[in-house]
PDB file of N, CA and C in Angstrom:
ATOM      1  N   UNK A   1     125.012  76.545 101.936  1.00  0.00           N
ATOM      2  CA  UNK A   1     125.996  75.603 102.409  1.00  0.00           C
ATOM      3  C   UNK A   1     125.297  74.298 102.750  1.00  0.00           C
ATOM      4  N   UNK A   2     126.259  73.261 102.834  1.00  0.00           N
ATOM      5  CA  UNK A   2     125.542  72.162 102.818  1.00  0.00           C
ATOM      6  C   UNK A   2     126.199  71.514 104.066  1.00  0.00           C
ATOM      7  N   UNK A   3     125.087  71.051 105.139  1.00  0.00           N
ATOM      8  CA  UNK A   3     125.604  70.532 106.579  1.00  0.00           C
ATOM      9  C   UNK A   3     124.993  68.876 106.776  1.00  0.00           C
ATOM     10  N   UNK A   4     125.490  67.971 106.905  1.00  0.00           N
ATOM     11  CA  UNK A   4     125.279  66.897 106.911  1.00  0.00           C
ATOM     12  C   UNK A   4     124.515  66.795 108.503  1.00  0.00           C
ATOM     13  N   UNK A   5     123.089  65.862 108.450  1.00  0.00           N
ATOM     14  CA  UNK A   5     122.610  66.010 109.795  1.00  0.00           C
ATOM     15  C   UNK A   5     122.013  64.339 110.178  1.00  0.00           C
ATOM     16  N   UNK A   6     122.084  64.241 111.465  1.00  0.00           N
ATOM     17  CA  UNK A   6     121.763  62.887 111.964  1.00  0.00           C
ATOM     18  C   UNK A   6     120.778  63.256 113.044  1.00  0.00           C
ATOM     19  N   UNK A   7     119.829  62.620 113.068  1.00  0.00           N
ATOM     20  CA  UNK A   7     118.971  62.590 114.021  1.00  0.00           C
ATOM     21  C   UNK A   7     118.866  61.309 114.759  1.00  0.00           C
ATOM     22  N   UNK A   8     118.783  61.313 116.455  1.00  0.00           N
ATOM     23  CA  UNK A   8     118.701  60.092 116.603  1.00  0.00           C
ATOM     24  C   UNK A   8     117.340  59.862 118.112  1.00  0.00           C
ATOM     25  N   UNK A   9     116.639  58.424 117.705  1.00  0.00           N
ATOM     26  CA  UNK A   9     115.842  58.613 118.855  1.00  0.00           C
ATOM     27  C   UNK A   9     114.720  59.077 118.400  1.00  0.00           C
ATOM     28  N   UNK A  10     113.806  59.529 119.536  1.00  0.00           N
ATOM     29  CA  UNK A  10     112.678  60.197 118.723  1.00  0.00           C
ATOM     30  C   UNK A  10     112.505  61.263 117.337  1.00  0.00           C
ATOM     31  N   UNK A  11     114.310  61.527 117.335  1.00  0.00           N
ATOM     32  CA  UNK A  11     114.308  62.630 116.578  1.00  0.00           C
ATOM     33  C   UNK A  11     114.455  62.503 115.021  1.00  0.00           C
ATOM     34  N   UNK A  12     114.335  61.298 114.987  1.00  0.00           N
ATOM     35  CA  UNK A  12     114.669  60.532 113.968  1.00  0.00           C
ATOM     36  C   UNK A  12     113.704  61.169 112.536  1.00  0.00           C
ATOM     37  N   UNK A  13     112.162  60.911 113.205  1.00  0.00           N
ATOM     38  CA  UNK A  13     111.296  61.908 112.197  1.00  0.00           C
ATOM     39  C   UNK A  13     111.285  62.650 111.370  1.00  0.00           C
ATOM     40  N   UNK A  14     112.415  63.743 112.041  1.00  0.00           N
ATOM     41  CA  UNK A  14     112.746  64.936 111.423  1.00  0.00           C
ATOM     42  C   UNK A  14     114.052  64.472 110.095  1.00  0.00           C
ATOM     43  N   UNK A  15     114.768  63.874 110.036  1.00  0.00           N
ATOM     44  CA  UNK A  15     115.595  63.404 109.449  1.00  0.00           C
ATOM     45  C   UNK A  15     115.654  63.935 107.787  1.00  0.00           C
ATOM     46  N   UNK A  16     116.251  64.598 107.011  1.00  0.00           N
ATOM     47  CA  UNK A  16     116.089  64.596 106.037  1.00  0.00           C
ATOM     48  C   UNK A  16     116.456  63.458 105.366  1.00  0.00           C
ATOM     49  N   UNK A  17     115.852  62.964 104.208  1.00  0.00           N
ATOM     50  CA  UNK A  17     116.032  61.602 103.319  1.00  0.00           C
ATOM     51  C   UNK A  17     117.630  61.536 103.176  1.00  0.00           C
ATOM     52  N   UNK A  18     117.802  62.724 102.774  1.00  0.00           N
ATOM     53  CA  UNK A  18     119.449  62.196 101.884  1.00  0.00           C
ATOM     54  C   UNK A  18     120.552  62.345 103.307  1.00  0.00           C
ATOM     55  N   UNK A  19     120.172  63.353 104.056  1.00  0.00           N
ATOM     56  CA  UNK A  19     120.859  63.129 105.272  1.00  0.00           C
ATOM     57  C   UNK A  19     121.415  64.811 105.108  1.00  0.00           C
ATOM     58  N   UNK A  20     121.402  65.047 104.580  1.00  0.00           N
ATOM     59  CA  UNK A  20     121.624  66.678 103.964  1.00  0.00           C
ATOM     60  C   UNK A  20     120.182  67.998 104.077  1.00  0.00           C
ATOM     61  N   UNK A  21     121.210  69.184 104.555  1.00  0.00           N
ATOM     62  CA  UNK A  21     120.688  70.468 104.552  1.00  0.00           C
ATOM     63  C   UNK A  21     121.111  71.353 103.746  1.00  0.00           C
ATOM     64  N   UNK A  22     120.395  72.273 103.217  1.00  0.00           N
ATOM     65  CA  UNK A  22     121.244  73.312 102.269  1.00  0.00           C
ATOM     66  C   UNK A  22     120.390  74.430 103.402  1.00  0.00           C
ATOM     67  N   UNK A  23     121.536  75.518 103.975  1.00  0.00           N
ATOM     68  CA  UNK A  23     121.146  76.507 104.850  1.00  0.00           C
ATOM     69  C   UNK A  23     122.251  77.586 103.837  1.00  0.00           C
ATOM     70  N   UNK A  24     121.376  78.929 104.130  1.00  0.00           N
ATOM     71  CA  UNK A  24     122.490  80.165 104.098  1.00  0.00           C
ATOM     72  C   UNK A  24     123.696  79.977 104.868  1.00  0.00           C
ATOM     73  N   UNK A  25     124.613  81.029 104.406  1.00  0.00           N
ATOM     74  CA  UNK A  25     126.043  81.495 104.715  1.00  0.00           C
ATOM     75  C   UNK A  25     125.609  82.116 106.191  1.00  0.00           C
ATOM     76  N   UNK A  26     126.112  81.427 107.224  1.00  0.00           N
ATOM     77  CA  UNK A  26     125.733  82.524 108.649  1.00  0.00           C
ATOM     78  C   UNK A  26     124.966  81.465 109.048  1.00  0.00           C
ATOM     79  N   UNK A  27     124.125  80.732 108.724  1.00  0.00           N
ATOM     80  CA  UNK A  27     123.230  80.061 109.601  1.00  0.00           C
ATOM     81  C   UNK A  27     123.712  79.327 110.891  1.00  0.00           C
ATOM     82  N   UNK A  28     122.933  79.235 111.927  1.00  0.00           N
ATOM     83  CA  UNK A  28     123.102  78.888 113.497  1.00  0.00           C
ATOM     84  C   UNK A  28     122.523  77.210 113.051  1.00  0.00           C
ATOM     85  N   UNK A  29     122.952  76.700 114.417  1.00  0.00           N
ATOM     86  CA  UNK A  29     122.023  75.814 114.897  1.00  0.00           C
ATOM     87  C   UNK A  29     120.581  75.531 115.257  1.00  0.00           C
ATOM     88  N   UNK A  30     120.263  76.815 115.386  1.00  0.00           N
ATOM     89  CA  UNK A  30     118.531  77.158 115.903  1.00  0.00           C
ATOM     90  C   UNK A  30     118.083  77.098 114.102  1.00  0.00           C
ATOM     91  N   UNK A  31     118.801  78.015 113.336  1.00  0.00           N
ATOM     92  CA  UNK A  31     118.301  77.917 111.945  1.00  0.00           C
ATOM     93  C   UNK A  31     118.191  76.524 111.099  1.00  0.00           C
ATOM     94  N   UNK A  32     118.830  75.128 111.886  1.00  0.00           N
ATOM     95  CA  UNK A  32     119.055  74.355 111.236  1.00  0.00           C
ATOM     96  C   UNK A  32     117.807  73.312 112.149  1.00  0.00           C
ATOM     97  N   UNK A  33     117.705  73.562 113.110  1.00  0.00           N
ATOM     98  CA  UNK A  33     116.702  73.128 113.698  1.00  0.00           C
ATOM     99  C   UNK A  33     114.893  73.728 113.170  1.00  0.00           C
ATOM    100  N   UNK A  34     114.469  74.699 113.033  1.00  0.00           N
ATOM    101  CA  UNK A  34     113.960  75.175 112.194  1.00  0.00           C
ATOM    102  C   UNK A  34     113.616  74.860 110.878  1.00  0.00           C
ATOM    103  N   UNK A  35     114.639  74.791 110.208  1.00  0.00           N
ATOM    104  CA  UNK A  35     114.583  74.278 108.715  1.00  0.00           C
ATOM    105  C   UNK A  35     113.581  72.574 108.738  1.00  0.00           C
ATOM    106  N   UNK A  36     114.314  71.711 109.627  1.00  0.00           N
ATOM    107  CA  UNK A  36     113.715  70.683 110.228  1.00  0.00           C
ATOM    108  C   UNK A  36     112.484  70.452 110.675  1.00  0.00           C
ATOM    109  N   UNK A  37     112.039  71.847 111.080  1.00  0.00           N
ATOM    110  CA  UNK A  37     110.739  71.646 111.629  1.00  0.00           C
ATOM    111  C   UNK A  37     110.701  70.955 112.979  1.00  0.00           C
ATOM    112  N   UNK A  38     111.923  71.092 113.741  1.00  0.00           N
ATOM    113  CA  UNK A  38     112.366  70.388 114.959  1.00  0.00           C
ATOM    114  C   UNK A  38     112.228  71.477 116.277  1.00  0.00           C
ATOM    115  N   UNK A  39     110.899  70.709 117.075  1.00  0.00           N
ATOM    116  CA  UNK A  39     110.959  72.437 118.373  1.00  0.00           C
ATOM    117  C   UNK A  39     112.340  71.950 119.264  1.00  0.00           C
ATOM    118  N   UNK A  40     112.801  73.216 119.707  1.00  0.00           N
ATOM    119  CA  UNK A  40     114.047  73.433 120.135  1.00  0.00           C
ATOM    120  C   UNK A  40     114.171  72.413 121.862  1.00  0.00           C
ATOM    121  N   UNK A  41     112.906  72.743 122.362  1.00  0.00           N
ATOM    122  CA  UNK A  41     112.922  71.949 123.411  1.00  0.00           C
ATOM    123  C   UNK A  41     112.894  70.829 123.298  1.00  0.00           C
ATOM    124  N   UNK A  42     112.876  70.158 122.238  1.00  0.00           N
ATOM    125  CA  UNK A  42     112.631  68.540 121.845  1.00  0.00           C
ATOM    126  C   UNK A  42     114.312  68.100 121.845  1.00  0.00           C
ATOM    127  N   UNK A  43     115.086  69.052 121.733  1.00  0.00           N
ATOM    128  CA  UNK A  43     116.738  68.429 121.957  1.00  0.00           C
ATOM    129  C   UNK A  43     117.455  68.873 122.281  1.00  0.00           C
ATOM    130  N   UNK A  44     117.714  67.604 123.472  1.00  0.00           N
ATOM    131  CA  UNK A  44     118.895  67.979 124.345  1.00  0.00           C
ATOM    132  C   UNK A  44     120.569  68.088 124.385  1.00  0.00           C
ATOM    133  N   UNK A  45     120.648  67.407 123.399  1.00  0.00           N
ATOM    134  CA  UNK A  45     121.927  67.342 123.173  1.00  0.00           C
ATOM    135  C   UNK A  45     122.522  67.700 121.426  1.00  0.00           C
ATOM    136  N   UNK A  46     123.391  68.624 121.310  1.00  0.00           N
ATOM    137  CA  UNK A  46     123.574  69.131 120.123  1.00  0.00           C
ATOM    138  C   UNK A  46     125.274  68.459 120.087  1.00  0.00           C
ATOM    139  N   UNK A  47     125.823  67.800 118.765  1.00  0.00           N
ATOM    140  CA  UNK A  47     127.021  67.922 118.579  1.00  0.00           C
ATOM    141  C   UNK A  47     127.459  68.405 117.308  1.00  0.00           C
ATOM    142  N   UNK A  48     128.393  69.169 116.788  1.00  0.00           N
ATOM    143  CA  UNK A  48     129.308  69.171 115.659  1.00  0.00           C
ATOM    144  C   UNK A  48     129.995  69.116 115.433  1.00  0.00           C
ATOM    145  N   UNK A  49     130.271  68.560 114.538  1.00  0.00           N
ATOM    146  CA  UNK A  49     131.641  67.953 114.102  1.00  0.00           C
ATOM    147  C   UNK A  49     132.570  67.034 115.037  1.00  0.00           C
ATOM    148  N   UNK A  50     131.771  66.186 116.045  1.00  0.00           N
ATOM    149  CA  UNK A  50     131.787  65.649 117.075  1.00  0.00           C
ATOM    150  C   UNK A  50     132.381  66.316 118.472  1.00  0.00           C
ATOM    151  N   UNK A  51     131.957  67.788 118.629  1.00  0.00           N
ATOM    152  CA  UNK A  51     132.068  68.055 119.559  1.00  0.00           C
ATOM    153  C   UNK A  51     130.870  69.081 120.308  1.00  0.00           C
ATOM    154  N   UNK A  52     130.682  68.806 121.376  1.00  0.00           N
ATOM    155  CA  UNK A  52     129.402  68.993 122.048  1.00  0.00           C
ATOM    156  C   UNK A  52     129.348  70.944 121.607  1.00  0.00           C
ATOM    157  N   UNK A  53     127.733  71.336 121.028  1.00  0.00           N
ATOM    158  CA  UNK A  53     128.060  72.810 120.991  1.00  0.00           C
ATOM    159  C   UNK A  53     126.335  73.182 121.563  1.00  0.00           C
ATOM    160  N   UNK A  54     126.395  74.475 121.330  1.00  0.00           N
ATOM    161  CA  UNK A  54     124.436  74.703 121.386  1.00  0.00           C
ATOM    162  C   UNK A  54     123.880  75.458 120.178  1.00  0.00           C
ATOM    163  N   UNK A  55     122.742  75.966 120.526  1.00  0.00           N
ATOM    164  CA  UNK A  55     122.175  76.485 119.686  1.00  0.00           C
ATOM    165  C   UNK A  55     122.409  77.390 118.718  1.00  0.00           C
ATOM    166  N   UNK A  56     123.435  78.193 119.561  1.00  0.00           N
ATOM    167  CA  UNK A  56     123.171  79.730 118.725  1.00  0.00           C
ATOM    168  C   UNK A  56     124.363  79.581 118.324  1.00  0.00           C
ATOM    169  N   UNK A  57     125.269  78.276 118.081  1.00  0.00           N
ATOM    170  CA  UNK A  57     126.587  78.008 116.997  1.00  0.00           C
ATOM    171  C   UNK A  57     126.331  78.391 115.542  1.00  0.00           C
ATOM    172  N   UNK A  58     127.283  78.991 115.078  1.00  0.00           N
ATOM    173  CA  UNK A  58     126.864  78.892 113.592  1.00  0.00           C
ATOM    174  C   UNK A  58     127.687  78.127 112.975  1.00  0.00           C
ATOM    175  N   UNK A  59     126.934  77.585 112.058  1.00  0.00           N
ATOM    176  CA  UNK A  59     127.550  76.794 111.159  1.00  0.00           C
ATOM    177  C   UNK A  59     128.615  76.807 109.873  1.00  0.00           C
ATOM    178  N   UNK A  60     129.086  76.155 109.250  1.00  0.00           N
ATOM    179  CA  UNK A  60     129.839  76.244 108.182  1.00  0.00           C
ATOM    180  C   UNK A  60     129.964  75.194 106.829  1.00  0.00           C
ATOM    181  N   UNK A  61     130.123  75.152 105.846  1.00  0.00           N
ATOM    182  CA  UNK A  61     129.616  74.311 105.073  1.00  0.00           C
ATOM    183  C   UNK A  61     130.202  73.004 105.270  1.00  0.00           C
ATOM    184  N   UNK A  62     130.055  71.678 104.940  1.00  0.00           N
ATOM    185  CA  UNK A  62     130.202  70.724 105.740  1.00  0.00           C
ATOM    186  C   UNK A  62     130.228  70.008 106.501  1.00  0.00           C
ATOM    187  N   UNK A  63     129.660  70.588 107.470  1.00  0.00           N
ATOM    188  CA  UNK A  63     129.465  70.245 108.962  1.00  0.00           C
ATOM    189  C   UNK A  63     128.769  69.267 109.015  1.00  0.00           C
ATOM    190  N   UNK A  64     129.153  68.218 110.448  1.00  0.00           N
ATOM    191  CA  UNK A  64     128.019  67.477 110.652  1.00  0.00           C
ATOM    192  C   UNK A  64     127.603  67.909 111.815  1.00  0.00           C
ATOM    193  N   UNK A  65     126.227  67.648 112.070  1.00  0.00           N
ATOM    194  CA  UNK A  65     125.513  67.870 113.203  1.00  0.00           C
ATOM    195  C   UNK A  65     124.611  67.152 113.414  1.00  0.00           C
ATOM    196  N   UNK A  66     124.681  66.303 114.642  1.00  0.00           N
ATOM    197  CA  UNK A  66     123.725  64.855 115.422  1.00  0.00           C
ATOM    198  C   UNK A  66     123.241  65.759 116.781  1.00  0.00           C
ATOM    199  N   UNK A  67     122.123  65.262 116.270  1.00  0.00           N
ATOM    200  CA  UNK A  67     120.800  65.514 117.582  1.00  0.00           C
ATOM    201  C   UNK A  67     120.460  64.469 118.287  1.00  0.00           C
ATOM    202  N   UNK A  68     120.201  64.794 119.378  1.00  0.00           N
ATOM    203  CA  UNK A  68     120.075  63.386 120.350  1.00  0.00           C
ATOM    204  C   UNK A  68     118.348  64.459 121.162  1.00  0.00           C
ATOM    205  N   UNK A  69     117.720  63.985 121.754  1.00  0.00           N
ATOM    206  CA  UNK A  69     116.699  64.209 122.408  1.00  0.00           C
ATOM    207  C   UNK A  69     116.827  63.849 123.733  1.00  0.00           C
ATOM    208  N   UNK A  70     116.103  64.090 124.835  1.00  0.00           N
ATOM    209  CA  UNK A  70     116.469  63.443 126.107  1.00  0.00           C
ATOM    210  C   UNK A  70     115.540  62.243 126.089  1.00  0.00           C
ATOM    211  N   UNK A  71     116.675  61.749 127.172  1.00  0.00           N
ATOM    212  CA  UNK A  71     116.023  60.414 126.974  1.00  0.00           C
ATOM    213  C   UNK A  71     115.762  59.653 128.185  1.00  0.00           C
ATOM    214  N   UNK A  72     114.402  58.699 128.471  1.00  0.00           N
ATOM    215  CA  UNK A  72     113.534  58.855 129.687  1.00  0.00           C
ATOM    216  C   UNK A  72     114.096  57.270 130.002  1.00  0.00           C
ATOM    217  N   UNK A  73     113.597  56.788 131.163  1.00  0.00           N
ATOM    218  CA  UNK A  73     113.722  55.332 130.898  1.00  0.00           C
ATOM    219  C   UNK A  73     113.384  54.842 132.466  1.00  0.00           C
ATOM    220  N   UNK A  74     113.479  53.531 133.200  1.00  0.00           N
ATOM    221  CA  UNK A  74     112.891  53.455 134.416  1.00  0.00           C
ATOM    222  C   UNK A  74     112.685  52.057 134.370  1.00  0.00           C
TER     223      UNK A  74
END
């Protein structure tokens, strides 16, 4: 399945070029983080499909999903 992903912030790195994931049927959020090469503690804030979810969501084909990281400041 194919889940559209945004990274933002430090998380930006991880970003795939085209903006696209191809994950199995069943895959979570932790699996999509993973795929990324993104450690789990590095983000704090998960949304899909613009609504706030966590980790162990699973996904479905189409989806979007934006990562945000925490963010420091002072």
């Amino acid at each position: 399945m194919r889940i559209a992903i945004k990274c933002f912030a430090t998380l930006a790195r991880f970003a795939p070029p085209a903006g696209f994931v191809e994950l199995p049927e069943g895959a979570r959020v932790l699996d999509l983080l993973a795929a990324l090469g993104i450690p789990e503690n590095e983000v704090k804030l998960i949304f899909r499909n613009n609504r706030h979810t966590a980790v162990e969501t699973v996904l479905a084909d189409g989806d979007e999903v934006r990562l945000f990281p925490a963010v420091g400041g002072g």
